[in-house]
C-alpha atoms as a PDB file:
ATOM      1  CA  UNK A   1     -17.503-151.940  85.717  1.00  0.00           C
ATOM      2  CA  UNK A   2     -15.339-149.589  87.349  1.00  0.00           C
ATOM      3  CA  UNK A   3     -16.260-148.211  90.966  1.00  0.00           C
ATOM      4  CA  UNK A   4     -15.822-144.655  92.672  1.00  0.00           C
ATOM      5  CA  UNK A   5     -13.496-146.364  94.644  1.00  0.00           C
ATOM      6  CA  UNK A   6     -11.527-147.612  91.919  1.00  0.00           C
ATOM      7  CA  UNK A   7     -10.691-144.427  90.457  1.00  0.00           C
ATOM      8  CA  UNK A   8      -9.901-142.923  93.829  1.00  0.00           C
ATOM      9  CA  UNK A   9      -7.196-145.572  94.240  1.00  0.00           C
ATOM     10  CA  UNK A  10      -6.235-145.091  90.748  1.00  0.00           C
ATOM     11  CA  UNK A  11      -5.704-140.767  91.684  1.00  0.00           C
ATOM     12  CA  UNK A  12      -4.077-141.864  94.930  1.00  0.00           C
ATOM     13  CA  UNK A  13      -1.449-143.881  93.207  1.00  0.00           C
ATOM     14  CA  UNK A  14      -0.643-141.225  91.143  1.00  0.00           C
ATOM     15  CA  UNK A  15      -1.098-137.934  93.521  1.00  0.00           C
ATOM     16  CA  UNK A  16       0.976-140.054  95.982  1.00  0.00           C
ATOM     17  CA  UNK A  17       3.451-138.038  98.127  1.00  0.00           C
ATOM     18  CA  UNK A  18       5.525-141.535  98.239  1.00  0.00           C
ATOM     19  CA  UNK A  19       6.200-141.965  94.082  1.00  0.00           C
ATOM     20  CA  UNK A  20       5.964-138.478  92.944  1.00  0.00           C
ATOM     21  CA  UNK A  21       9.955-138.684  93.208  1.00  0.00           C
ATOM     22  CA  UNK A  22       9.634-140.844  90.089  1.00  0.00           C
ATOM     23  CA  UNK A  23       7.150-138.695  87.976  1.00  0.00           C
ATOM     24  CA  UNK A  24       9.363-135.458  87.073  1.00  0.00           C
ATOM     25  CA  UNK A  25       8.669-133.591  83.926  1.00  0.00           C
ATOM     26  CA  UNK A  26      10.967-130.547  82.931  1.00  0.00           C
ATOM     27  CA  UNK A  27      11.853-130.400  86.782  1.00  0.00           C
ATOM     28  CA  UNK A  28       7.999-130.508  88.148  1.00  0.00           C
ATOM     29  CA  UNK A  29       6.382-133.569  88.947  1.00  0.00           C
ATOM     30  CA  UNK A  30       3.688-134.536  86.869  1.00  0.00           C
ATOM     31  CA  UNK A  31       0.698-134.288  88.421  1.00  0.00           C
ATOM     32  CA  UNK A  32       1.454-130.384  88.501  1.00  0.00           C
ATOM     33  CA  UNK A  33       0.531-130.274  84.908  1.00  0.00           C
ATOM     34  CA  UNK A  34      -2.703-132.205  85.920  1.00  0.00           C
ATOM     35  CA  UNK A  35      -3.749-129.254  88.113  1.00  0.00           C
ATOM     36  CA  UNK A  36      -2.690-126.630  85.707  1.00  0.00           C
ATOM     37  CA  UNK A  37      -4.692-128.333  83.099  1.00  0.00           C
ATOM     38  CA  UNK A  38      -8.000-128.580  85.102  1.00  0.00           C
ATOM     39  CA  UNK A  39      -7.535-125.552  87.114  1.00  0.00           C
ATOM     40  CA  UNK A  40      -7.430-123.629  83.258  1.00  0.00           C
ATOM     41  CA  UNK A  41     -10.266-125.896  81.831  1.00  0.00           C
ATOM     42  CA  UNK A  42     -12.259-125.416  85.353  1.00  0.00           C
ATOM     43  CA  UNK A  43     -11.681-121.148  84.738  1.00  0.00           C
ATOM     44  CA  UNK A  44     -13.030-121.608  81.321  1.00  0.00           C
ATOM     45  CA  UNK A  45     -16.084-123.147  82.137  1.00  0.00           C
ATOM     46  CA  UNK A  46     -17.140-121.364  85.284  1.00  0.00           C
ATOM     47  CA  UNK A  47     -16.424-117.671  83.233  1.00  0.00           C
ATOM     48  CA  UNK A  48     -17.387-119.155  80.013  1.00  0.00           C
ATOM     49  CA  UNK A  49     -21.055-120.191  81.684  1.00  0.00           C
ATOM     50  CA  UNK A  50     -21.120-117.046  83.357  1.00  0.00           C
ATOM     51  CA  UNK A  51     -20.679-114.561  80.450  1.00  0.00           C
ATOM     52  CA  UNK A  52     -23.581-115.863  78.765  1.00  0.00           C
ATOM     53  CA  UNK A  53     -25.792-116.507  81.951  1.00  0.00           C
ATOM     54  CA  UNK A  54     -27.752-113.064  82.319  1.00  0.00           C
ATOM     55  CA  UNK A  55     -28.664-113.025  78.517  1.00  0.00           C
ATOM     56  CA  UNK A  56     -30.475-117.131  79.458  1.00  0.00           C
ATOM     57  CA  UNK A  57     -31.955-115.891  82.130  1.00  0.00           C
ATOM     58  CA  UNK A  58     -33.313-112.575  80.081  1.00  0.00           C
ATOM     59  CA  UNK A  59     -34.163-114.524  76.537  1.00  0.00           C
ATOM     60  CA  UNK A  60     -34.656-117.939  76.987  1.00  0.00           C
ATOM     61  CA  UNK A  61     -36.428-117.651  80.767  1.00  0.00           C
ATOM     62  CA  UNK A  62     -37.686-114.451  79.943  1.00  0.00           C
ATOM     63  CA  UNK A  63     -36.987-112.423  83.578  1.00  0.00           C
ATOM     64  CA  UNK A  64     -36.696-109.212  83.488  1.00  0.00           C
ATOM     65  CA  UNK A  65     -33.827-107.448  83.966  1.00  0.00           C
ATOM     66  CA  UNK A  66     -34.008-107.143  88.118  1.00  0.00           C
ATOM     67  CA  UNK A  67     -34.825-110.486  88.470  1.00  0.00           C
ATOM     68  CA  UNK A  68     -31.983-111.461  86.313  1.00  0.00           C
ATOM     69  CA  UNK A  69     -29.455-109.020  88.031  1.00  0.00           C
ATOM     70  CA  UNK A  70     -30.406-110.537  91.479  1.00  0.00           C
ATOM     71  CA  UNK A  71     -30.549-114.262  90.565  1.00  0.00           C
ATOM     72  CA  UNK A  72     -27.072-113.525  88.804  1.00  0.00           C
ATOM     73  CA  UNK A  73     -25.265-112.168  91.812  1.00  0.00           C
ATOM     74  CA  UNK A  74     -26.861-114.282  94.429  1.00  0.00           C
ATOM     75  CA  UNK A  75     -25.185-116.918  92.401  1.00  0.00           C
ATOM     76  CA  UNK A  76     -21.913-115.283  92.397  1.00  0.00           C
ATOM     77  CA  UNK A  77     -21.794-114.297  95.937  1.00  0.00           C
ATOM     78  CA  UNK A  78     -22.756-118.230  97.258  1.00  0.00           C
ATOM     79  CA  UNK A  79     -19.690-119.037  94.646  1.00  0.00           C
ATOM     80  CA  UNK A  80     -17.481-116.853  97.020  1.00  0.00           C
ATOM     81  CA  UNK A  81     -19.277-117.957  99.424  1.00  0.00           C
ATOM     82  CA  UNK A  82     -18.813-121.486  99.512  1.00  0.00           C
ATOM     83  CA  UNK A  83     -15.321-122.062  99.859  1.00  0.00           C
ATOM     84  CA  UNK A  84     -15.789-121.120 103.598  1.00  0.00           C
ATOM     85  CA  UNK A  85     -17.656-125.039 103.566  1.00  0.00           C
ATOM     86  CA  UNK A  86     -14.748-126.634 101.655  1.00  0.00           C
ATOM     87  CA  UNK A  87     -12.320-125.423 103.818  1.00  0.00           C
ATOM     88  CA  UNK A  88     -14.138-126.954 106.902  1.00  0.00           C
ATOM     89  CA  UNK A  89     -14.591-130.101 104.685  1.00  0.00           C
ATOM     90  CA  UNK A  90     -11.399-130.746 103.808  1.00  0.00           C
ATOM     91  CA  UNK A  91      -9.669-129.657 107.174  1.00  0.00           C
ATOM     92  CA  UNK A  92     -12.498-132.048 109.530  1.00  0.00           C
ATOM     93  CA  UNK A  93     -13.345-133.994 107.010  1.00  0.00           C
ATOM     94  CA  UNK A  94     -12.360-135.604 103.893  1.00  0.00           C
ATOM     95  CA  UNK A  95      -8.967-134.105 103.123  1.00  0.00           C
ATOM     96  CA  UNK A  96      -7.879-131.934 100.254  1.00  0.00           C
ATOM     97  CA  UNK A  97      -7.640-134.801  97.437  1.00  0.00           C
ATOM     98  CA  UNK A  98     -11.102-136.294  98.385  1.00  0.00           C
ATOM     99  CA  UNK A  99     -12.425-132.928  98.473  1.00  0.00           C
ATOM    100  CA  UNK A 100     -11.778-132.095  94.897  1.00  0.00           C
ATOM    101  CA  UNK A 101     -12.310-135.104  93.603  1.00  0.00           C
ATOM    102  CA  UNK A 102     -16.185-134.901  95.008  1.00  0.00           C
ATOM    103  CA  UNK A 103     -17.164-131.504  94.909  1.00  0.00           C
ATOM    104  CA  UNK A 104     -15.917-131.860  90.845  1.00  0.00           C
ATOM    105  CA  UNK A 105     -18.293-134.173  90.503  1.00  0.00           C
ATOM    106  CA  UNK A 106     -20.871-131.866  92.082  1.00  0.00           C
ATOM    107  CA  UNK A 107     -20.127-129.419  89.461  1.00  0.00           C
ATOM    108  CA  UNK A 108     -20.339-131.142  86.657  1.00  0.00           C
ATOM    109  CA  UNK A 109     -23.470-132.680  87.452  1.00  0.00           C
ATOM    110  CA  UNK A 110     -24.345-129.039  87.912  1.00  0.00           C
ATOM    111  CA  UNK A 111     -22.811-127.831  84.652  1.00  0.00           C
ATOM    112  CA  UNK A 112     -24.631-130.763  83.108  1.00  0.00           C
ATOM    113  CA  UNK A 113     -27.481-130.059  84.774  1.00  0.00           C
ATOM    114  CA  UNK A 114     -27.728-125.861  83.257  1.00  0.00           C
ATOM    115  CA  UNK A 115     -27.001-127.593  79.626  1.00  0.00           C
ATOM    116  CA  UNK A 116     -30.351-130.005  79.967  1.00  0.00           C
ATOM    117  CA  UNK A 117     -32.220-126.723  81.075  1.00  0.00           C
ATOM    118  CA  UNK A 118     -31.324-124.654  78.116  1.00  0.00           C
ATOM    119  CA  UNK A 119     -32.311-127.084  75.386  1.00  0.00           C
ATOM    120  CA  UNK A 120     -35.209-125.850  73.728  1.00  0.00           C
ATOM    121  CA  UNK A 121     -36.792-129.793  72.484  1.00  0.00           C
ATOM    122  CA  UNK A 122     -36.898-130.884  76.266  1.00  0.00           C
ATOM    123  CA  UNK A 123     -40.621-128.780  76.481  1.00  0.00           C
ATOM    124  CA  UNK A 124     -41.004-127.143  73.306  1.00  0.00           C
ATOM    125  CA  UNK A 125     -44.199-129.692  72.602  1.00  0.00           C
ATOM    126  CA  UNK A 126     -45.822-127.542  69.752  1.00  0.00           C
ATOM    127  CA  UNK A 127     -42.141-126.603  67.554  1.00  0.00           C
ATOM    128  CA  UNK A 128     -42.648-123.096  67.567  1.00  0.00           C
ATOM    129  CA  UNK A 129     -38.919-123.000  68.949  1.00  0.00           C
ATOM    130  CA  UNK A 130     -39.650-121.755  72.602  1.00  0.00           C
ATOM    131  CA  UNK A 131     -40.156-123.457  75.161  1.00  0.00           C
ATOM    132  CA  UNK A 132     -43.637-124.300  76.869  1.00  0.00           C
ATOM    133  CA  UNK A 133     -42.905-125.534  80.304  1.00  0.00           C
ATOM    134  CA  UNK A 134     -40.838-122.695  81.757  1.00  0.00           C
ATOM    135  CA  UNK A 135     -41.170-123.600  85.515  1.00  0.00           C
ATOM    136  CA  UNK A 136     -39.174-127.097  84.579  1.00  0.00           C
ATOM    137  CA  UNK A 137     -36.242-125.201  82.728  1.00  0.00           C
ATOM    138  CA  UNK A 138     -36.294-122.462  85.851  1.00  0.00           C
ATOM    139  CA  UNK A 139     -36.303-125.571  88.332  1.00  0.00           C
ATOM    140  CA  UNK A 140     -33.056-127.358  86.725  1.00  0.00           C
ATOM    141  CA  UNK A 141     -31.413-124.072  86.397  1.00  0.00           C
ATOM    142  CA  UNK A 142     -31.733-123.045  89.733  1.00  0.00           C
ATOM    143  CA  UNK A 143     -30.798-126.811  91.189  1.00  0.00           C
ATOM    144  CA  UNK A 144     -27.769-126.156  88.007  1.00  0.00           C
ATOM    145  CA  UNK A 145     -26.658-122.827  89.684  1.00  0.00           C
ATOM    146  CA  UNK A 146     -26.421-124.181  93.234  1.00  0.00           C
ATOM    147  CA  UNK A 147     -24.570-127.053  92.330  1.00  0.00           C
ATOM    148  CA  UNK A 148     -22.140-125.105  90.796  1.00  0.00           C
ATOM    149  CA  UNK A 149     -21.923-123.068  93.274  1.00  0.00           C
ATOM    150  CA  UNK A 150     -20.820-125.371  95.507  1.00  0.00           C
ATOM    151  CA  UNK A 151     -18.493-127.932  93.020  1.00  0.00           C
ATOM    152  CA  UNK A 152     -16.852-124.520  92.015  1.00  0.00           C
ATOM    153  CA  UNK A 153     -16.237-122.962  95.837  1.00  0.00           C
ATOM    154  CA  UNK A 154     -16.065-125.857  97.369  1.00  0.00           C
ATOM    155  CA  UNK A 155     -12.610-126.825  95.464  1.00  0.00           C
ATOM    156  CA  UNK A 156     -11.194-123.487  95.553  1.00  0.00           C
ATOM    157  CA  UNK A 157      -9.363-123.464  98.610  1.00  0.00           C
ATOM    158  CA  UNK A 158      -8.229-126.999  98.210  1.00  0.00           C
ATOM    159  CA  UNK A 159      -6.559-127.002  94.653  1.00  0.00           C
ATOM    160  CA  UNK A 160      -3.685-124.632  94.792  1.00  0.00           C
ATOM    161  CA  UNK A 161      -2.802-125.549  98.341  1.00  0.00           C
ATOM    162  CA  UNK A 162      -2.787-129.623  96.748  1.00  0.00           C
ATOM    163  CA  UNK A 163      -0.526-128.340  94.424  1.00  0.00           C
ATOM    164  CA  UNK A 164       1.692-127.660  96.696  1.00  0.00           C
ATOM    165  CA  UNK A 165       1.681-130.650  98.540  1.00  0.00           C
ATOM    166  CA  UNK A 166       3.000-132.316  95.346  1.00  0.00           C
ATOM    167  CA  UNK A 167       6.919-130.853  95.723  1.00  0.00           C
ATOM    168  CA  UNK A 168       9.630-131.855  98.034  1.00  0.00           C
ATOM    169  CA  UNK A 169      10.544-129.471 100.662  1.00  0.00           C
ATOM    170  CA  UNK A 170      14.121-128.741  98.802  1.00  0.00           C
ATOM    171  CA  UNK A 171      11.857-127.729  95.552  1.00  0.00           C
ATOM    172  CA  UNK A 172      10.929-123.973  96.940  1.00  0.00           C
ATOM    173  CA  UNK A 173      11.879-122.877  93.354  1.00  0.00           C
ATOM    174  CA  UNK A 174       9.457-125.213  91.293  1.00  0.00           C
ATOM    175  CA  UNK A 175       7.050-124.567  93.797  1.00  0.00           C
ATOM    176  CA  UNK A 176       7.405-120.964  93.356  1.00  0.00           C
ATOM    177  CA  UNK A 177       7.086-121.249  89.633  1.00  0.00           C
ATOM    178  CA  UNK A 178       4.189-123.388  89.826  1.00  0.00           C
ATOM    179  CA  UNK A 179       1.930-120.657  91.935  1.00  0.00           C
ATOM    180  CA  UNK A 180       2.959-118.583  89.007  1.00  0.00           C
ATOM    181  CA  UNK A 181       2.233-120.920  86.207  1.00  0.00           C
ATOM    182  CA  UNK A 182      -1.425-121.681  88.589  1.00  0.00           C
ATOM    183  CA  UNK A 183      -2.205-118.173  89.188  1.00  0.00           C
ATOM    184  CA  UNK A 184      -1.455-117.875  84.845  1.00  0.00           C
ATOM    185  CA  UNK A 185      -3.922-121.132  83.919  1.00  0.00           C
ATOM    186  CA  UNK A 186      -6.749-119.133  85.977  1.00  0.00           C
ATOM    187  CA  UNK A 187      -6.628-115.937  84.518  1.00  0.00           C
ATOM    188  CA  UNK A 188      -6.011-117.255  80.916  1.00  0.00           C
ATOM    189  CA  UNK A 189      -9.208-119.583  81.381  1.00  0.00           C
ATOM    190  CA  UNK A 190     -11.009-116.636  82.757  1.00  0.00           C
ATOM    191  CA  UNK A 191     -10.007-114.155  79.704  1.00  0.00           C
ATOM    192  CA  UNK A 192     -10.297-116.845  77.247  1.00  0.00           C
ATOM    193  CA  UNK A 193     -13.723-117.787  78.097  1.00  0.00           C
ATOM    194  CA  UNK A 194     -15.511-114.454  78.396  1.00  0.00           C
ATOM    195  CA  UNK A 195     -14.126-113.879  74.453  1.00  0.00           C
ATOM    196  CA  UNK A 196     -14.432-117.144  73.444  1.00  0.00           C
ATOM    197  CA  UNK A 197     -18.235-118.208  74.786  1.00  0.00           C
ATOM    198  CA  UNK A 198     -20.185-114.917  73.845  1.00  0.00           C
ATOM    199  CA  UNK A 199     -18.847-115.507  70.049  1.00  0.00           C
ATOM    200  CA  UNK A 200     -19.558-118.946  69.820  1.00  0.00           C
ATOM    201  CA  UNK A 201     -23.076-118.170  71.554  1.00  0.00           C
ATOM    202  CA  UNK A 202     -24.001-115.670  68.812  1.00  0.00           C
ATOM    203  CA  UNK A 203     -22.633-118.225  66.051  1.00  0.00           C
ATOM    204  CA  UNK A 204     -24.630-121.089  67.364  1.00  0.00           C
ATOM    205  CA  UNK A 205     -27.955-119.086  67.776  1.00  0.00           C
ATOM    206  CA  UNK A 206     -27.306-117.543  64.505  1.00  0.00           C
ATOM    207  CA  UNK A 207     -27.739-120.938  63.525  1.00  0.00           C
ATOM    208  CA  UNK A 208     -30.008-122.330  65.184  1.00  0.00           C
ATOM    209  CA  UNK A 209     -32.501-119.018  64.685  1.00  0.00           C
ATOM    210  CA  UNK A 210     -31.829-119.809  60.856  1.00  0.00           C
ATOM    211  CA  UNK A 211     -32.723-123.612  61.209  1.00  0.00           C
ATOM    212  CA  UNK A 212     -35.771-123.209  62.664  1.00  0.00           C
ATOM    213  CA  UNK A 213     -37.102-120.581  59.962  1.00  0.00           C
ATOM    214  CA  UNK A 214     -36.373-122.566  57.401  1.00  0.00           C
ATOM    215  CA  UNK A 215     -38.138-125.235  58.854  1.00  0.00           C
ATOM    216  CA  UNK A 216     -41.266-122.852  59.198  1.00  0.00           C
ATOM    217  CA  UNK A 217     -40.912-122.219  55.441  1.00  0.00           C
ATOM    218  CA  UNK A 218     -40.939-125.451  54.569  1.00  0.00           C
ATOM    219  CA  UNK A 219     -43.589-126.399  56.928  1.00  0.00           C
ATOM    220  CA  UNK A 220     -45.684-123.879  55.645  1.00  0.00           C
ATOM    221  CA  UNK A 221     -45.263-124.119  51.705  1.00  0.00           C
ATOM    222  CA  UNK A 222     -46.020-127.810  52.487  1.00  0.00           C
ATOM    223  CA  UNK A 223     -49.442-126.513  54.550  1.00  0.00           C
ATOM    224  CA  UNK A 224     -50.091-124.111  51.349  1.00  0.00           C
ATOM    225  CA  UNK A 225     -49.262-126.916  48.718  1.00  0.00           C
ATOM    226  CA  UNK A 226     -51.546-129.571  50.507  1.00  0.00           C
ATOM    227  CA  UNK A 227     -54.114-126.386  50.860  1.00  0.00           C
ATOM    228  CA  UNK A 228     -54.227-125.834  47.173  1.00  0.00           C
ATOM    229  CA  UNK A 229     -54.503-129.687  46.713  1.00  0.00           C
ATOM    230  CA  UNK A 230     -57.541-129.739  48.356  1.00  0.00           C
END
């Protein structure tokens, strides 16, 4: 089985400052397009959760809307918050790769987290499609949120100054263009997500909605059949 450590080692070969000279791709070296990659897949999910995260608080916790305005910008502000405790981390601590590589972790065990609290079967005991044990699906969204909030902040400081680390000191112009192409992958997760998510939310629960009545129906003409049996 393969350890933490292993795949640390693994990311340190290839991050390394030492044989990035022999990793170029179209003039960058290649773990640039690493960080592009994540940073736009990392933009995507973070907007992409949060576009959709008032309307779970409102209709599948059922708070009403003050409670859901506060609970949603608390969580915002400790997002903006919390790159204050990366910084310090990385500077004192563990470093800019290390950094990233464990506060990701944090958030997706937090993304994974918010998914496990919004799935209806975990308490729905009596399959009336709602769930029955709120407090539980209020507890792991709330341990969710932090954790993204600090996976998400806590790697923002650290992943655009890492990319820079990656180019030689004579590369000023493919460092330039990277910051560019960086400052691109965020905002084109961002847009993407807050058109993409809400769509494929109102698809899916569309669905879903039309699952579960047709379930009911069926449930019930077999309650009416047996009924009339009897």
């Amino acid at each position: 089985m393969v350890s933490y450590q292993d795949w640390l080692s693994f990311w340190k070969i290839c991050f390394s400052p030492t044989l990035k000279v022999h990793h170029f791709c179209f003039g960058f070296p290649l773990s640039i397009f690493f960080i592009v990659i994540n940073e736009f897949c990392e933009r995507f999910s973070y907007y992409g959760m949060r576009a959709v995260l008032v309307l779970y608080f409102k209709f599948f916790l059922h708070w009403d809307d003050n409670l859901s305005t506060a609970i949603y910008h608390t969580f915002v502000a400790l997002c903006y918050l919390t790159p204050i405790l990366g910084a310090i981390i990385a500077d004192s601590w563990l470093g800019k790769f290390k950094t990233i590589i464990s506060l990701s972790i944090v958030y997706t065990v937090g993304q994974a987290v918010m998914a496990v609290s919004s799935i209806n079967d975990l308490t729905d005991y009596n399959r009336d499609g709602t769930p029955d044990n709120i407090p539980l699906h209020i507890g792991l969204s709330i341990s969710g949120l932090i954790l993204i909030a600090f996976g998400t902040g806590g790697i923002k400081p650290c992943v655009s100054a890492f990319g820079g680390d990656q180019f030689e000191e004579e590369q000023e112009k493919q460092r330039s263009r990277f910051f560019s192409l960086f400052y691109l992958s965020v905002n084109a997760g961002s847009l993407l997500s807050t058109i993409i998510t809400p769509i494929l939310r109102g698809k899916l629960a569309l669905l879903l909605s039309t699952n579960w009545l047709n379930s009911r129906a069926k449930k019930n003409k077999a309650a009416g059949l047996d009924h009339l049996l009897d």
